[in-house]
Protein backbone atom coordinates (compact mmCIF):
# COMPACT_ATOMS: atom_id res chain seq x y z
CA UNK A 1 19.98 -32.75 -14.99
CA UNK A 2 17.59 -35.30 -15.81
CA UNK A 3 17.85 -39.38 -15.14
CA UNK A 4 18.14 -40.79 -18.30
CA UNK A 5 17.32 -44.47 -17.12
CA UNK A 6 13.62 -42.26 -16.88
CA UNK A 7 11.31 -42.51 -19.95
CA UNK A 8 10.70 -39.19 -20.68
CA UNK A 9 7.21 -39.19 -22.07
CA UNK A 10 5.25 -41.31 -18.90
CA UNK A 11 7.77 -40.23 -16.35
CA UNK A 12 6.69 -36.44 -17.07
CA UNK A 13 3.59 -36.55 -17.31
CA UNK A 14 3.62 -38.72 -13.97
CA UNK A 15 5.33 -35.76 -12.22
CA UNK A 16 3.25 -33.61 -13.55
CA UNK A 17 0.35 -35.20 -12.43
CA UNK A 18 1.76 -35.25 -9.01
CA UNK A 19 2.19 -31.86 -8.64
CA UNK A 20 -0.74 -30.77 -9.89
CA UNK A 21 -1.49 -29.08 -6.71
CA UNK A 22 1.17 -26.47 -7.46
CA UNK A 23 0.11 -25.90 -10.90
CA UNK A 24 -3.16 -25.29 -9.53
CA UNK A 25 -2.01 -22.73 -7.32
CA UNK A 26 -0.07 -21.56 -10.25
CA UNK A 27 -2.90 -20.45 -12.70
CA UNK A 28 -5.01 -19.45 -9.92
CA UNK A 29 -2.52 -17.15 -8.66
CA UNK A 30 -2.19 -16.17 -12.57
CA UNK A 31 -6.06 -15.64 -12.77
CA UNK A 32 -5.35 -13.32 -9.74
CA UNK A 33 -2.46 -11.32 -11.01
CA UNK A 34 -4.96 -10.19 -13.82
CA UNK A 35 -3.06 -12.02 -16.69
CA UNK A 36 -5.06 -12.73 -19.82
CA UNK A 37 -5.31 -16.64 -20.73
CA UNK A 38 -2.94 -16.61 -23.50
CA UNK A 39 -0.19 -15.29 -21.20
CA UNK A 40 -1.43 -17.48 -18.47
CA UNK A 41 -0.74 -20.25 -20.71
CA UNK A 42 2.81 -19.19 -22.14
CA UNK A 43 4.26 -18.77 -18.69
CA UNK A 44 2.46 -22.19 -18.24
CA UNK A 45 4.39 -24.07 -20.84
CA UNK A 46 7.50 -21.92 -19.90
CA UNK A 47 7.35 -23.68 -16.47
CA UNK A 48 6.76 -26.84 -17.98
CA UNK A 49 9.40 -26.97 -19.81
CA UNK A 50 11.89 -26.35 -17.14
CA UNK A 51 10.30 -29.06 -15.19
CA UNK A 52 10.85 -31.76 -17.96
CA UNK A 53 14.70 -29.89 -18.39
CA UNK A 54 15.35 -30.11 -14.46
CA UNK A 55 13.10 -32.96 -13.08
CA UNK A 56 12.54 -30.24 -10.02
CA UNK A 57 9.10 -28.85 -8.91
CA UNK A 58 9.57 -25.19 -9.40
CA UNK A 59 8.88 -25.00 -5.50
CA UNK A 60 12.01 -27.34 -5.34
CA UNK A 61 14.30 -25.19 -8.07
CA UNK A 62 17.86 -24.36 -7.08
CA UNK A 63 19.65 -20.79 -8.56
CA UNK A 64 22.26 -22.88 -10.23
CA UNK A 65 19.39 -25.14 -11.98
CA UNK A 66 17.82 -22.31 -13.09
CA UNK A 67 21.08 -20.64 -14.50
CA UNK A 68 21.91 -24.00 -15.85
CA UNK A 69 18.43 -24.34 -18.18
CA UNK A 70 18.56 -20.99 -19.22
CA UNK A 71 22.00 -21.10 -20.33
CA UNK A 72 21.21 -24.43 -22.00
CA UNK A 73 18.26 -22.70 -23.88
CA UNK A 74 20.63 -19.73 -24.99
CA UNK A 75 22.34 -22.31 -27.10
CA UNK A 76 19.45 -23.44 -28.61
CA UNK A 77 18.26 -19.95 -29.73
CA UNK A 78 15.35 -19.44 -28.75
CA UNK A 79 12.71 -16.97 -29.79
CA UNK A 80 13.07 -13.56 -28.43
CA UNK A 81 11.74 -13.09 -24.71
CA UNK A 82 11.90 -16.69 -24.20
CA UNK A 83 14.28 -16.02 -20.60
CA UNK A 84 11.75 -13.44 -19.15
CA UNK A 85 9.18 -15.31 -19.35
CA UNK A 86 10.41 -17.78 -17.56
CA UNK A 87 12.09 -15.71 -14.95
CA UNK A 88 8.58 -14.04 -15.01
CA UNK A 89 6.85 -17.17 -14.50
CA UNK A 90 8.93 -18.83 -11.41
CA UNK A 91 8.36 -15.33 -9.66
CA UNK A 92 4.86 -17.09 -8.32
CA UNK A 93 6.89 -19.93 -6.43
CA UNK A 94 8.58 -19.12 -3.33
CA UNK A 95 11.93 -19.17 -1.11
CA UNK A 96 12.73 -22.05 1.09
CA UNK A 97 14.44 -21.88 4.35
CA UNK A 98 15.33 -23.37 7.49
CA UNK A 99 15.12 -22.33 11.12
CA UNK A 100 18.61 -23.06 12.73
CA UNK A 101 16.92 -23.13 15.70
CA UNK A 102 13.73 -26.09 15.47
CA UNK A 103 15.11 -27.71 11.81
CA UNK A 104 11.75 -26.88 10.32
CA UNK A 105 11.52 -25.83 6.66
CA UNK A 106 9.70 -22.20 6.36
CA UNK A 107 7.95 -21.16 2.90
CA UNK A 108 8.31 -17.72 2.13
CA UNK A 109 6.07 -17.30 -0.85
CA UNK A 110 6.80 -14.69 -3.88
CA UNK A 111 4.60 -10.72 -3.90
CA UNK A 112 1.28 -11.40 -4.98
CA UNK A 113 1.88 -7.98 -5.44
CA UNK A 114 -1.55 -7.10 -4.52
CA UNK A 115 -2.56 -3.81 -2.32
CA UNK A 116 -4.00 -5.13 0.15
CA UNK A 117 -2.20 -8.27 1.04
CA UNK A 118 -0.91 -8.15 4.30
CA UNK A 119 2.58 -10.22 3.44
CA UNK A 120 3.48 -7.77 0.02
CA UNK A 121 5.54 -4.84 -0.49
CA UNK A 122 8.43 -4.57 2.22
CA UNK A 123 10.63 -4.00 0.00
CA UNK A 124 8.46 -1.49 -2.13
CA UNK A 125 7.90 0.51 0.66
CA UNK A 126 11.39 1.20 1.37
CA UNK A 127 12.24 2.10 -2.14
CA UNK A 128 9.45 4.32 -2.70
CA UNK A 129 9.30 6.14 1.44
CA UNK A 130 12.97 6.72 -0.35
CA UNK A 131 11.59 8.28 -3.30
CA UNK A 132 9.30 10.21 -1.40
CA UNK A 133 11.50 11.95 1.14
CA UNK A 134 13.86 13.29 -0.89
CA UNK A 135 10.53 15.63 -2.04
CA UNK A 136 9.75 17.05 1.08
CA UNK A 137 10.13 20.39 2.64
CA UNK A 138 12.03 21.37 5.81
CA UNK A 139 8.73 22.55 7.65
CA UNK A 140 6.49 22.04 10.06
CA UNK A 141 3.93 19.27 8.98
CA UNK A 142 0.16 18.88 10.11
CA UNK A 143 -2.04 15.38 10.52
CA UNK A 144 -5.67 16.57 8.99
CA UNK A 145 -8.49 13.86 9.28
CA UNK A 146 -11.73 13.62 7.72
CA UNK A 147 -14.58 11.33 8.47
CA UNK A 148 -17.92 10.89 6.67
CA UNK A 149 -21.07 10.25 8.99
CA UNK A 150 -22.45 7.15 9.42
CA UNK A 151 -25.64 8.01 7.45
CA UNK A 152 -23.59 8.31 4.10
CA UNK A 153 -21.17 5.39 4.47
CA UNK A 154 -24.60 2.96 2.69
CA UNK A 155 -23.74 5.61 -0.29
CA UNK A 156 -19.97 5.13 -0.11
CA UNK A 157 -20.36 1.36 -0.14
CA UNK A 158 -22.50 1.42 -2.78
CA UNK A 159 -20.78 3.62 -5.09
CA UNK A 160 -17.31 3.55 -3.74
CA UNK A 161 -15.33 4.72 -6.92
CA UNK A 162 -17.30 7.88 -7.32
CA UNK A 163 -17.62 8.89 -3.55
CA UNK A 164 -14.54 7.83 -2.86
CA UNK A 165 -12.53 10.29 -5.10
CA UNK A 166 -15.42 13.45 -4.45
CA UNK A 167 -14.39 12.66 -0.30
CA UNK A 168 -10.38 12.97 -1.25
CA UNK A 169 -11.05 15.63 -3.86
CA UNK A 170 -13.83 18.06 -1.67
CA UNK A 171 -11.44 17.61 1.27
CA UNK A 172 -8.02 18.67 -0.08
CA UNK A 173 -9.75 21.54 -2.33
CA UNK A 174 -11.12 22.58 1.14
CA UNK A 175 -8.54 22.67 3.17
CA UNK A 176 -6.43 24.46 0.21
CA UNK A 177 -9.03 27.02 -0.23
CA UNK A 178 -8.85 27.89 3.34
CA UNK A 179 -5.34 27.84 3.84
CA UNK A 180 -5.18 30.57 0.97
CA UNK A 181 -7.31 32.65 2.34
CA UNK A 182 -5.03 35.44 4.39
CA UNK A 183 -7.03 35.18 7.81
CA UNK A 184 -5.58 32.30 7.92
CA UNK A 185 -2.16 31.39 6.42
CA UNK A 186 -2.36 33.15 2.66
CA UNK A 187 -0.89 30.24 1.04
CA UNK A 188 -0.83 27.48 -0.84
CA UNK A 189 -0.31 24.41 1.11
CA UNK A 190 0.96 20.93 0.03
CA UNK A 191 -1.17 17.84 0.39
CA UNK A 192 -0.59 14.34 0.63
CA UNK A 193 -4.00 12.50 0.77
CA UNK A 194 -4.60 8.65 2.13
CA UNK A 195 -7.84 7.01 1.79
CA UNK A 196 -8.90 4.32 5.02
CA UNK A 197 -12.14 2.42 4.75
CA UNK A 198 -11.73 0.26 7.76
CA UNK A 199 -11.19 0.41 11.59
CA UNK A 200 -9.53 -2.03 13.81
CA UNK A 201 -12.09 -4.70 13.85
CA UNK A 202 -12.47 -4.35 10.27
CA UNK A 203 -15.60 -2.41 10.17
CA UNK A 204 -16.39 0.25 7.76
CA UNK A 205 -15.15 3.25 8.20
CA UNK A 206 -14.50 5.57 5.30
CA UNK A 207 -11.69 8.60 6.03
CA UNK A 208 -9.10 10.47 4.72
CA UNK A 209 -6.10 11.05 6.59
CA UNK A 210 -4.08 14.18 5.08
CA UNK A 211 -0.35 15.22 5.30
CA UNK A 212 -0.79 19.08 5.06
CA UNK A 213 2.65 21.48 4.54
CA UNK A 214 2.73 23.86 7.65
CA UNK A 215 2.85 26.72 5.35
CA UNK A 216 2.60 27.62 2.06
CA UNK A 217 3.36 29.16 -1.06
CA UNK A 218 2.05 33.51 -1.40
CA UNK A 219 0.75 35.21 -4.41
CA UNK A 220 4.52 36.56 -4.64
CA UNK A 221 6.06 33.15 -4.75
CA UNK A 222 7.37 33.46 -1.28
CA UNK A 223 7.32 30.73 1.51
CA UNK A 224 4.59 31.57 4.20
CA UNK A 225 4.98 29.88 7.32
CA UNK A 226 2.05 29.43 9.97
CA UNK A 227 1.41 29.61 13.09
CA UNK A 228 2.85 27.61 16.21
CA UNK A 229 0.79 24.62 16.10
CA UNK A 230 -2.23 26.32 13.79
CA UNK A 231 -3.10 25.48 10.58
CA UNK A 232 -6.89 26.19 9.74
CA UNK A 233 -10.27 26.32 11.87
CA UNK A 234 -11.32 22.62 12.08
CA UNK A 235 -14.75 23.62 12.55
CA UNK A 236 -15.28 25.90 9.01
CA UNK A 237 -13.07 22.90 7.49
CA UNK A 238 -15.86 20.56 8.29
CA UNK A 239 -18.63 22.64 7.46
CA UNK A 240 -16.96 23.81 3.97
CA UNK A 241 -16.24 20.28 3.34
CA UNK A 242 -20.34 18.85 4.17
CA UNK A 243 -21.67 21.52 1.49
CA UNK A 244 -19.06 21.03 -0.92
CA UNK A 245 -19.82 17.39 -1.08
CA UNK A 246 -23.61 18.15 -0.66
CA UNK A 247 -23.21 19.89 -3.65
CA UNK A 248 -21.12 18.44 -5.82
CA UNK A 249 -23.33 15.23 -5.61
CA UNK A 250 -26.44 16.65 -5.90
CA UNK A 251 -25.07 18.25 -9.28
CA UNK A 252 -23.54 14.88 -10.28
CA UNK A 253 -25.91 12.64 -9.29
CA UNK A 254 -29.47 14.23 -7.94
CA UNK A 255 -30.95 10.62 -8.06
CA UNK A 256 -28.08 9.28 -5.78
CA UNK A 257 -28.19 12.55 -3.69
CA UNK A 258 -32.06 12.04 -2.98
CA UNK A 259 -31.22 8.86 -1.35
CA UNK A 260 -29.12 10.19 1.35
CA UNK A 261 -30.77 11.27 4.97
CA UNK A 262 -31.03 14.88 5.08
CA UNK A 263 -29.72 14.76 8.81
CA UNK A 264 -26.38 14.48 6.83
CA UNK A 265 -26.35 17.53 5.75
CA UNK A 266 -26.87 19.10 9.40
CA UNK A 267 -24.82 16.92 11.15
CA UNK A 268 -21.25 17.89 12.60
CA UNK A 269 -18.52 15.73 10.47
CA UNK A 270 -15.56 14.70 12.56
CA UNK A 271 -12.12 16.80 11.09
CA UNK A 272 -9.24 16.78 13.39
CA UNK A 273 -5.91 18.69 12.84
CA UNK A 274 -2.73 17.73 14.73
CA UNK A 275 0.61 19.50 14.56
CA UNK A 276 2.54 16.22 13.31
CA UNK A 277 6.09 17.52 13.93
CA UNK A 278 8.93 18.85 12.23
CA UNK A 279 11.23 17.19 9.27
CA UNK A 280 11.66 14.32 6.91
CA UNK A 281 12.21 11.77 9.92
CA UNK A 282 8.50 13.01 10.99
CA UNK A 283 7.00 12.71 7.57
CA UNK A 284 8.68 8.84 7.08
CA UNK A 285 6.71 7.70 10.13
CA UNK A 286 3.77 9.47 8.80
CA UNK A 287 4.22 7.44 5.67
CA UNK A 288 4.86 4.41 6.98
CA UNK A 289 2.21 4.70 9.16
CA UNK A 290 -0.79 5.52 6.82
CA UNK A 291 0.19 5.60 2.96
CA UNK A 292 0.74 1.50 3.18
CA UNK A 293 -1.76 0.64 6.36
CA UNK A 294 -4.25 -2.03 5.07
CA UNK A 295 -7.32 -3.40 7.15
CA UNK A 296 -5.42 -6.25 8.52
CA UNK A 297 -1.94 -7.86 8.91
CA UNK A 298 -0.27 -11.11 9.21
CA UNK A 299 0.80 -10.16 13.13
CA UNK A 300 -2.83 -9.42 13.91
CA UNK A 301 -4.68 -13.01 12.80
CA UNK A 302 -4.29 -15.34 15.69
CA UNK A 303 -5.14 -18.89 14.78
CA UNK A 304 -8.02 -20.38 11.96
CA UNK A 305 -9.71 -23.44 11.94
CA UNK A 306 -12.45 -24.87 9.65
CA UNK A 307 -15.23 -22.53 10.71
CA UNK A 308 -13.51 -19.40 12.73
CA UNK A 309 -11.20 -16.83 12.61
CA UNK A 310 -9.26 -15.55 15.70
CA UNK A 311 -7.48 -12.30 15.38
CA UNK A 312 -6.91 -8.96 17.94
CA UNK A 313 -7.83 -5.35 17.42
CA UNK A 314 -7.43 -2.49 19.35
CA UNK A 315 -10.20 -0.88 20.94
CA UNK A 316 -9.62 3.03 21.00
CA UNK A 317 -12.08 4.40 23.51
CA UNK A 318 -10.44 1.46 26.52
CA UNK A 319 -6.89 1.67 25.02
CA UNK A 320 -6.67 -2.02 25.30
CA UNK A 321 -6.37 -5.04 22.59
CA UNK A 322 -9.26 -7.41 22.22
CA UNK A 323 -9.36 -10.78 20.80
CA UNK A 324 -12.17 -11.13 18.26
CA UNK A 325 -13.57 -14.86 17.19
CA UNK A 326 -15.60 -15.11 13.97
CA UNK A 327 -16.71 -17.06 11.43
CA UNK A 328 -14.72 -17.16 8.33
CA UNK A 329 -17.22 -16.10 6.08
CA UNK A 330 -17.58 -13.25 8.01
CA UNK A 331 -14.22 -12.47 8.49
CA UNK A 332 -14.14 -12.53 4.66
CA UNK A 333 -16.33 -10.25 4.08
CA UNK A 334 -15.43 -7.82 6.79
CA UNK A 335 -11.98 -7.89 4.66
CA UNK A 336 -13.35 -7.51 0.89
CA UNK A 337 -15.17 -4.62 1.93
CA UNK A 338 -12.27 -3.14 2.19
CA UNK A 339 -10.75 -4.01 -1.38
CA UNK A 340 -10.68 -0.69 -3.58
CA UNK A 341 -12.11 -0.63 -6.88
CA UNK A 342 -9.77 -1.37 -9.43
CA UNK A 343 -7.74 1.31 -10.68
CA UNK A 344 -8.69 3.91 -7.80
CA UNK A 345 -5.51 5.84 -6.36
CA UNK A 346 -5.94 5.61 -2.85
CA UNK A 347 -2.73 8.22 -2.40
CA UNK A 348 -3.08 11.44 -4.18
CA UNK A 349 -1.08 14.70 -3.95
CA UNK A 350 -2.44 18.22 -3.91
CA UNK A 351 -1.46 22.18 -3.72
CA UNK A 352 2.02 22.27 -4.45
CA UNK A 353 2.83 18.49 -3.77
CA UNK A 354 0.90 18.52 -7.29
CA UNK A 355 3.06 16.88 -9.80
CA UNK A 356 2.28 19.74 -11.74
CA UNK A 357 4.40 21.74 -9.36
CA UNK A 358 7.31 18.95 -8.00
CA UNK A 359 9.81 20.87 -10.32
CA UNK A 360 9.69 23.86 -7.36
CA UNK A 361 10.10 21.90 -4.71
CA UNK A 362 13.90 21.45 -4.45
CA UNK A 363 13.94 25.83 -4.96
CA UNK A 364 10.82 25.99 -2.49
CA UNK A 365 13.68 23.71 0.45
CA UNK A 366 16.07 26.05 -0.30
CA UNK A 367 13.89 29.69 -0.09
CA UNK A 368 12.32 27.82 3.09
CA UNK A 369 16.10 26.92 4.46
CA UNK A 370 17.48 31.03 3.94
CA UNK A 371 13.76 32.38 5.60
CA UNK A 372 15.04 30.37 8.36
CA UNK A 373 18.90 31.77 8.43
CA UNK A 374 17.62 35.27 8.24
CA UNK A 375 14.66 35.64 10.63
CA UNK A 376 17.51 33.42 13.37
CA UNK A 377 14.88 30.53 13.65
CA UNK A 378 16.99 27.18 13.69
CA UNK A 379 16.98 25.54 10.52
CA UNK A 380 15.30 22.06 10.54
CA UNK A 381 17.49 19.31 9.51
CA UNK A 382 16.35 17.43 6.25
CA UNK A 383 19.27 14.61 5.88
CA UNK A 384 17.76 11.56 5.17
CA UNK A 385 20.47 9.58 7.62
CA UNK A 386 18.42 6.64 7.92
CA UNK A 387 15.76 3.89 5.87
CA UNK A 388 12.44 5.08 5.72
CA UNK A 389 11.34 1.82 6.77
CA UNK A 390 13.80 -0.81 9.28
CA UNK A 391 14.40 -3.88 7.55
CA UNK A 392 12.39 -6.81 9.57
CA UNK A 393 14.15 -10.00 10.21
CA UNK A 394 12.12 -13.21 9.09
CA UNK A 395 11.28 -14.95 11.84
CA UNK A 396 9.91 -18.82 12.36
CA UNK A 397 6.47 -19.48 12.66
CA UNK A 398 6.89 -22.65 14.56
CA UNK A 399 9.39 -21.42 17.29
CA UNK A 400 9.70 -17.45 16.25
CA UNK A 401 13.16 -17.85 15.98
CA UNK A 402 15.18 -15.02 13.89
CA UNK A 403 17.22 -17.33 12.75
CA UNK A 404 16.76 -19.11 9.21
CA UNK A 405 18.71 -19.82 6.69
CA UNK A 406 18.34 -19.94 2.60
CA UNK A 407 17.81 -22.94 1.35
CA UNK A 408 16.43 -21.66 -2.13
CA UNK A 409 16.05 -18.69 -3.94
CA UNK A 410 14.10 -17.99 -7.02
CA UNK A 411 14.37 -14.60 -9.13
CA UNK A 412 12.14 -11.87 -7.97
CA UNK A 413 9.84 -9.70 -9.83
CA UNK A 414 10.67 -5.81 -10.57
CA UNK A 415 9.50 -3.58 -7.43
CA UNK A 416 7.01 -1.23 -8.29
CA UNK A 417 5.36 2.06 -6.53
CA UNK A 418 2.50 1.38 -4.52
């Protein structure tokens, strides 16, 4: 692999010196990935070491080199653990291709793995809407939203963590408690709960968008279906929903609570409830739609230069998309503000999409599926004949080109839920 007309001691640490760039990148992106400095500093020497074996930036690394040094250090034997952490470590480098179409080389870079970047988690997605489906009930489905007004979001942004989980919490309790109640549907509902802080143009916006069962589960353990396109009154939602959270955070937090404007307390919050559809294909494009939505995506930002951003939003009320020019710090923190606190759950399941209660679910399809056969409704079909999310082709940034081939590949890091 490497010259051996090189000396090994100056020529190394000359290429390593010349790529310092990409070992900069390399800890920072570390530093990112939450990694503690002793780790940051194994996987460091890890990559070292194949550089000195392979005389290859890791940017530049082939499969077959890779196979080739790890096979090398198998002979050696090496200390336990030694070949994940280097596959570990080269899964912050990237693929190379080519573009058939202009010759130019395109980077695709490894996950960051982060939440809200808008390049991560294609793959995830899939794997997990898959997960998901095969959960869900052959019903009608309902799109419940719930908006805070604009004299509590200073209180949300300010204590995000707490406010954040008392708006997903007060809402889904809500909406259960009146979807047990018999005047309306008598019973209990399942819940899928999505928290959005932004809107288009990145302002903030805090809202919960909920996937709501249309039916639910009696006293008697029998499958209660409601009616054609009703679920619950939107207007006692909202109300039950303001003086649950009026008084759950003046009981929490009466020093926080004084600080709100009383008008909040009188004022109409915005709930909406839409009859989403019927069936798993229904639900997937619910999921993909919301669950993985992040303030911004790669398709949206238009060009950058030294001072400005350029990128397009969608203005609701004119149903037309605007182009939006603004300075990058701004643009910055228009996006942080909509970075969750670490360790928040920004999907959470409630009523009998509780994981206390997932074991029923496949016996809950089935009650649902003979109701059907016996009152002579048609029964909804559940197969799952299709990905929950369509594969997109990589396309090139310089001509937009489908067409690129593999140069290099690098291993990949273990998928994980969302």
């Amino acid at each position: 692999m490497k010259d051996k007309n090189m000396s090994p001691n100056s020529s190394t640490s000359t290429f390593i010196s010349d790529t310092n760039h990409l070992k900069a990148q390399f800890l920072a992106d570390m530093e990112l990935a939450g990694l503690a400095s002793a780790s940051r500093r194994t996987y460091l020497d890890a990559v070292e070491q194949l550089i000195k074996y392979t005389w290859c930036s890791p940017a530049e690394l082939t499969e077959s080199q890779v196979s080739h040094y790890l096979l090398e250090r198998h002979r050696q034997n090496p200390a336990k653990g030694t070949f994940k952490v280097v596959r570990f470590a080269l899964r912050f480098f990237f693929h190379l291709y080519q573009c058939d179409q202009c010759g130019k080389k395109v980077y695709v870079y490894h996950a960051c793995r982060n939440r809200h970047c808008p390049a991560c988690h294609r793959d995830q997605i899939r794997t997990w809407l898959q997960q998901r489906t095969a959960e869900l009930l052959p019903c009608d489905y309902f799109h419940v939203t719930v908006t805070i007004p604009e004299t509590l979001r200073g209180v949300f942004r300010s204590h995000q963590k707490q406010m954040y989980s008392l708006l997903m919490k007060t809402a889904s309790e809500s909406l259960i408690q009146l979807a047990d109640d018999p005047k309306h549907l008598g019973g209990r509902v399942g819940i899928l709960a999505v928290l959005h802080t932004w809107t288009s143009n990145l302002t903030y916006h805090p809202h919960v968008h909920m996937l709501v069962t249309g039916g639910g589960v009696n006293g008697e353990g029998q499958w209660v279906s409601c009616k054609p396109g009703y679920l619950v009154p939107v207007k006692a939602l909202s109300r039950l929903i303001r003086g649950k959270v009026a008084a759950r955070l003046k009981k929490a937090d009466p020093d926080l609570y004084r600080t709100v404007d009383p008008a909040t307390w009188s004022t109409d919050w915005v709930v909406h409830s839409l009859h989403y559809g019927q069936g798993k294909d229904v639900v997937r494009q619910y999921l993909a739609r919301y669950v993985f939505r992040i303030a911004i995506t790669n398709h949206r930002l238009i060009s950058m230069d030294q001072t400005h951003v350029t990128f397009r939003y969608k203005d609701r009320k004119g149903g037309r998309w605007v182009t939006s020019r603004i300075e990058g710090g701004e643009f910055i923190r228009r996006f942080l503000q909509h970075v969750l606190p670490k360790g928040f759950h920004k999907v959470r399941y409630y009523g009998i999409w509780h994981s206390s209660n997932r074991t029923h679910v496949s016996t809950l399809a089935g009650a649902i599926g003979l109701a059907a056969i016996l009152s002579g409704r048609p029964l909804i079909k559940t197969e799952n004949d299709g990905p929950a999310v369509a594969a997109k082709p990589l396309k090139c940034p310089h001509c937009g080109s489908s067409e690129l081939v593999l140069l290099e590949k690098l291993p990949r890091p273990r998928s994980r839920s969302p």
